[in-house]
N, C-alpha and C. Protein backbone atom coordinates (compact mmCIF):
# COMPACT_ATOMS: atom_id res chain seq x y z
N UNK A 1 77.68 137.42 82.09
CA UNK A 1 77.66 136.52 83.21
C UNK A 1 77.15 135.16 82.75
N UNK A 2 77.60 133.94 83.50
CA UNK A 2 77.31 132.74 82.79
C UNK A 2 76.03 132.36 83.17
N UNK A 3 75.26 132.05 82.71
CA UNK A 3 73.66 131.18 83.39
C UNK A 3 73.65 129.50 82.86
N UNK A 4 73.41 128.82 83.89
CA UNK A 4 73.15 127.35 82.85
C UNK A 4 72.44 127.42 82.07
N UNK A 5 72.16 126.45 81.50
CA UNK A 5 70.98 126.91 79.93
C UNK A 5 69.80 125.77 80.71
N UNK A 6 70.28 124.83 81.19
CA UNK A 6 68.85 123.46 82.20
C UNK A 6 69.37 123.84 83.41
N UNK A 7 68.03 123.20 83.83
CA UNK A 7 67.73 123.23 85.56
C UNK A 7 68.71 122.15 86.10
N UNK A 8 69.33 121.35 86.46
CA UNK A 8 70.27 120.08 87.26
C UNK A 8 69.33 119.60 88.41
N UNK A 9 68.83 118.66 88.22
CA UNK A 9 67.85 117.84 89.79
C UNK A 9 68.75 117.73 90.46
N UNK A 10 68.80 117.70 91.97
CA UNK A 10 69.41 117.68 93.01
C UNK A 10 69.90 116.15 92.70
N UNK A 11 68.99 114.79 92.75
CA UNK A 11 69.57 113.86 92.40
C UNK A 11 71.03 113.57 91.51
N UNK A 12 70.66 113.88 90.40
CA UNK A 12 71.91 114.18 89.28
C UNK A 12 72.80 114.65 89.88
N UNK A 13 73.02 116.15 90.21
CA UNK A 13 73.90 116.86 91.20
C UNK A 13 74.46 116.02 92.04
N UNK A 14 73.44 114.98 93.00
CA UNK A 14 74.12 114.31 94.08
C UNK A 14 75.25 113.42 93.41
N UNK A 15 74.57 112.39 92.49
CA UNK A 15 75.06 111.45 91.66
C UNK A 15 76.54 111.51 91.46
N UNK A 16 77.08 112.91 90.76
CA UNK A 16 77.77 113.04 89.62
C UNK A 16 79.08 113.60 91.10
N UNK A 17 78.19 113.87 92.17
CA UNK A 17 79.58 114.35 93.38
C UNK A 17 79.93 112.88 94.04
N UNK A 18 78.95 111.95 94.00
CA UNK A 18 79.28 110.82 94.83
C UNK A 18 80.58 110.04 94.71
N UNK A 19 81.58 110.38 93.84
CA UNK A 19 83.15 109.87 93.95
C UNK A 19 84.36 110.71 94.19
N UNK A 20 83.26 112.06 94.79
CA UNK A 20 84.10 112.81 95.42
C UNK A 20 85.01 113.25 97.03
N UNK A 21 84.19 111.93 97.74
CA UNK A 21 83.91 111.97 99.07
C UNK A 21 84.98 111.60 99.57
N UNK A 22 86.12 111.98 100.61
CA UNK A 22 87.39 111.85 100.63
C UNK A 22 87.11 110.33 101.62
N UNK A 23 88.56 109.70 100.93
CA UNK A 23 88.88 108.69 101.89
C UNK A 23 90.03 108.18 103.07
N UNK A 24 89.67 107.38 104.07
CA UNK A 24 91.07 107.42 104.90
C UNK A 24 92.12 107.06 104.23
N UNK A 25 92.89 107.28 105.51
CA UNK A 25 94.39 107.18 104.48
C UNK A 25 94.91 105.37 104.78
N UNK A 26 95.62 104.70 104.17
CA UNK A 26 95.76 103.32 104.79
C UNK A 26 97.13 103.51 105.46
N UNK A 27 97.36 103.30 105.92
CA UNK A 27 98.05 103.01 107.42
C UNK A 27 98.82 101.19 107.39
N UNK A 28 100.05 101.01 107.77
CA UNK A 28 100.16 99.50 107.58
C UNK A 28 101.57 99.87 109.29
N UNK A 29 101.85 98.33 109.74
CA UNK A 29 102.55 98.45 111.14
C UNK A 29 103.76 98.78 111.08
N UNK A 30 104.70 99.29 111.70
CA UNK A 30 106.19 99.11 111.11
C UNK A 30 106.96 98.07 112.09
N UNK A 31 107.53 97.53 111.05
CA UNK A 31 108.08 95.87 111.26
C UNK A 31 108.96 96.16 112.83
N UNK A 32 109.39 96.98 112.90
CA UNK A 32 110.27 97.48 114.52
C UNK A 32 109.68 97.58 115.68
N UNK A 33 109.36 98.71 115.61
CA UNK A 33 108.23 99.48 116.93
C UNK A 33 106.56 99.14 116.70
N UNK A 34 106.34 98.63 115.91
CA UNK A 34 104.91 98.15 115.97
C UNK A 34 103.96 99.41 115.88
N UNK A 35 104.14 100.54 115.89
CA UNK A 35 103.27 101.93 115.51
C UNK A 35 102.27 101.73 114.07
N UNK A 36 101.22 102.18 114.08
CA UNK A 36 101.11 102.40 112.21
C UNK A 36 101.38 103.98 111.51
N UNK A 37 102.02 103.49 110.33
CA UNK A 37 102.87 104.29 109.49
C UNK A 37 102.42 104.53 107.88
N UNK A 38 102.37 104.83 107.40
CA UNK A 38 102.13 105.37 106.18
C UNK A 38 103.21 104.16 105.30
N UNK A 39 102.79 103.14 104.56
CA UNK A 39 103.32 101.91 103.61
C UNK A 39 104.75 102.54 102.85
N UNK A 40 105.32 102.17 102.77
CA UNK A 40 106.59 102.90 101.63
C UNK A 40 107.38 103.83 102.11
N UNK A 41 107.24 104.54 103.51
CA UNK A 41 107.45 105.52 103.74
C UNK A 41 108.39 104.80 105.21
N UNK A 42 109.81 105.63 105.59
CA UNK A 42 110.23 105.78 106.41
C UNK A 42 109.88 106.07 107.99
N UNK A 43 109.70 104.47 108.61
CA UNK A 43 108.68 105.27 109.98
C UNK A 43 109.42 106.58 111.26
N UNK A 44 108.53 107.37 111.06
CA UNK A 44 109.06 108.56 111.88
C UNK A 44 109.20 108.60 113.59
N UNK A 45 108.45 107.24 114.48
CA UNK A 45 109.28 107.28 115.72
C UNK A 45 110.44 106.42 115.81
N UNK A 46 110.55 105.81 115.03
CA UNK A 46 111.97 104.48 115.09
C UNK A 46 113.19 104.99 114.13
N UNK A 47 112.63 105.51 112.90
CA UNK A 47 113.77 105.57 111.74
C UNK A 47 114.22 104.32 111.26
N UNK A 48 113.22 103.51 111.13
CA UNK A 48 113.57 101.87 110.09
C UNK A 48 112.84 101.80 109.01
N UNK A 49 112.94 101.35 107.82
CA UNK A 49 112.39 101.22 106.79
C UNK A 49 112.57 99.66 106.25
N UNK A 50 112.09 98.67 105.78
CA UNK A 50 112.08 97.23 105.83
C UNK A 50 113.03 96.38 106.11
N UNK A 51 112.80 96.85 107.98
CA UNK A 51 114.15 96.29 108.64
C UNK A 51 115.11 96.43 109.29
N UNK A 52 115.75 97.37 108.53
CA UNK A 52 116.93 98.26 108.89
C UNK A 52 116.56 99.62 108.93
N UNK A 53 117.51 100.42 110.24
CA UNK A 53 117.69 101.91 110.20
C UNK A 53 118.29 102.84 109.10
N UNK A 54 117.14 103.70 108.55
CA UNK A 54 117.78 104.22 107.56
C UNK A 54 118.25 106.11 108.15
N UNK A 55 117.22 106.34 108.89
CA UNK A 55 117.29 107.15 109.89
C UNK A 55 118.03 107.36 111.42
N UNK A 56 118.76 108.19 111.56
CA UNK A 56 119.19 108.42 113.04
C UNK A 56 117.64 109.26 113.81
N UNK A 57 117.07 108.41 114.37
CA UNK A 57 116.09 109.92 115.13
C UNK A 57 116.30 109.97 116.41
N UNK A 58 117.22 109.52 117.46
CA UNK A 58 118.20 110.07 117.99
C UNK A 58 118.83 111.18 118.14
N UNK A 59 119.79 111.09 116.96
CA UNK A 59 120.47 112.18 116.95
C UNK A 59 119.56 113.46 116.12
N UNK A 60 118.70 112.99 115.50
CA UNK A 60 118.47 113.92 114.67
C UNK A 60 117.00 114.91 115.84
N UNK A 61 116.77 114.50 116.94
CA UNK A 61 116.03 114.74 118.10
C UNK A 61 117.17 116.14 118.83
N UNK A 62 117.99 115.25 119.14
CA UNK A 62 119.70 116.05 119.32
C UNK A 62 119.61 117.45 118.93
N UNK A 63 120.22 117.25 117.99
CA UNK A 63 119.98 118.15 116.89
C UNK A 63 118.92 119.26 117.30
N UNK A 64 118.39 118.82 116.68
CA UNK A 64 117.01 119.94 117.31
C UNK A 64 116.82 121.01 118.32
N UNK A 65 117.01 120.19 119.48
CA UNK A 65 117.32 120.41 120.67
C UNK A 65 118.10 121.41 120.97
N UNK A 66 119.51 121.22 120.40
CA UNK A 66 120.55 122.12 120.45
C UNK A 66 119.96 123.31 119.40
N UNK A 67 119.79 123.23 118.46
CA UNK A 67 119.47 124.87 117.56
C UNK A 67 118.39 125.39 118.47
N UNK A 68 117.27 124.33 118.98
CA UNK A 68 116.45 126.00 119.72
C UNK A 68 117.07 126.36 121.06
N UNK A 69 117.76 125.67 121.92
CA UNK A 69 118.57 126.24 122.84
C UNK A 69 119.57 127.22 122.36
N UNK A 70 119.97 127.36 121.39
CA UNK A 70 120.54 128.36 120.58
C UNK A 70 120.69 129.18 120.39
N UNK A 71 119.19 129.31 119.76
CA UNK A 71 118.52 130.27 119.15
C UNK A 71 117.59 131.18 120.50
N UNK A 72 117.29 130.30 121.99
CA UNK A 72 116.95 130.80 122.97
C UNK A 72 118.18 131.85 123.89
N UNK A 73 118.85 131.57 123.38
CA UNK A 73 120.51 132.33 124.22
C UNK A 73 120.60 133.43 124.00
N UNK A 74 120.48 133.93 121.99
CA UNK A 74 120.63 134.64 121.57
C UNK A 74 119.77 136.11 121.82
């Protein structure tokens, strides 16, 4: 079984965790709908990405819709 070979002060211990402490996530607006969105990333209530629609979320709502009515029939 392993044993440390020194004691570790709580200080030290604290020290050596202190850049472990999670951070928020950054968040920036999307140029369309004005929501905040995750930078780089395709915003998920509009479907625009710098500018233009790269996404249908419309149809792709649609979609959806219809497979669990579907899948509720069955």
């Amino acid at each position: 079984m392993a044993v440390p070979r020194h004691h570790m002060a709580k200080g030290k211990q604290l020290r050596r965790r202190s850049h472990l402490a999670l951070e928020g996530s950054v968040l920036s607006k999307c140029s369309h709908c004005g929501k905040m969105t995750m930078p780089h990333q395709v915003c998920k209530f509009c479907g625009f990405y710098k500018g233009r629609e790269v996404v249908d979320v419309l149809a792709k709502e649609l979609k959806k819709r219809e497979k669990k009515t579907a899948s509720r029939a069955k």
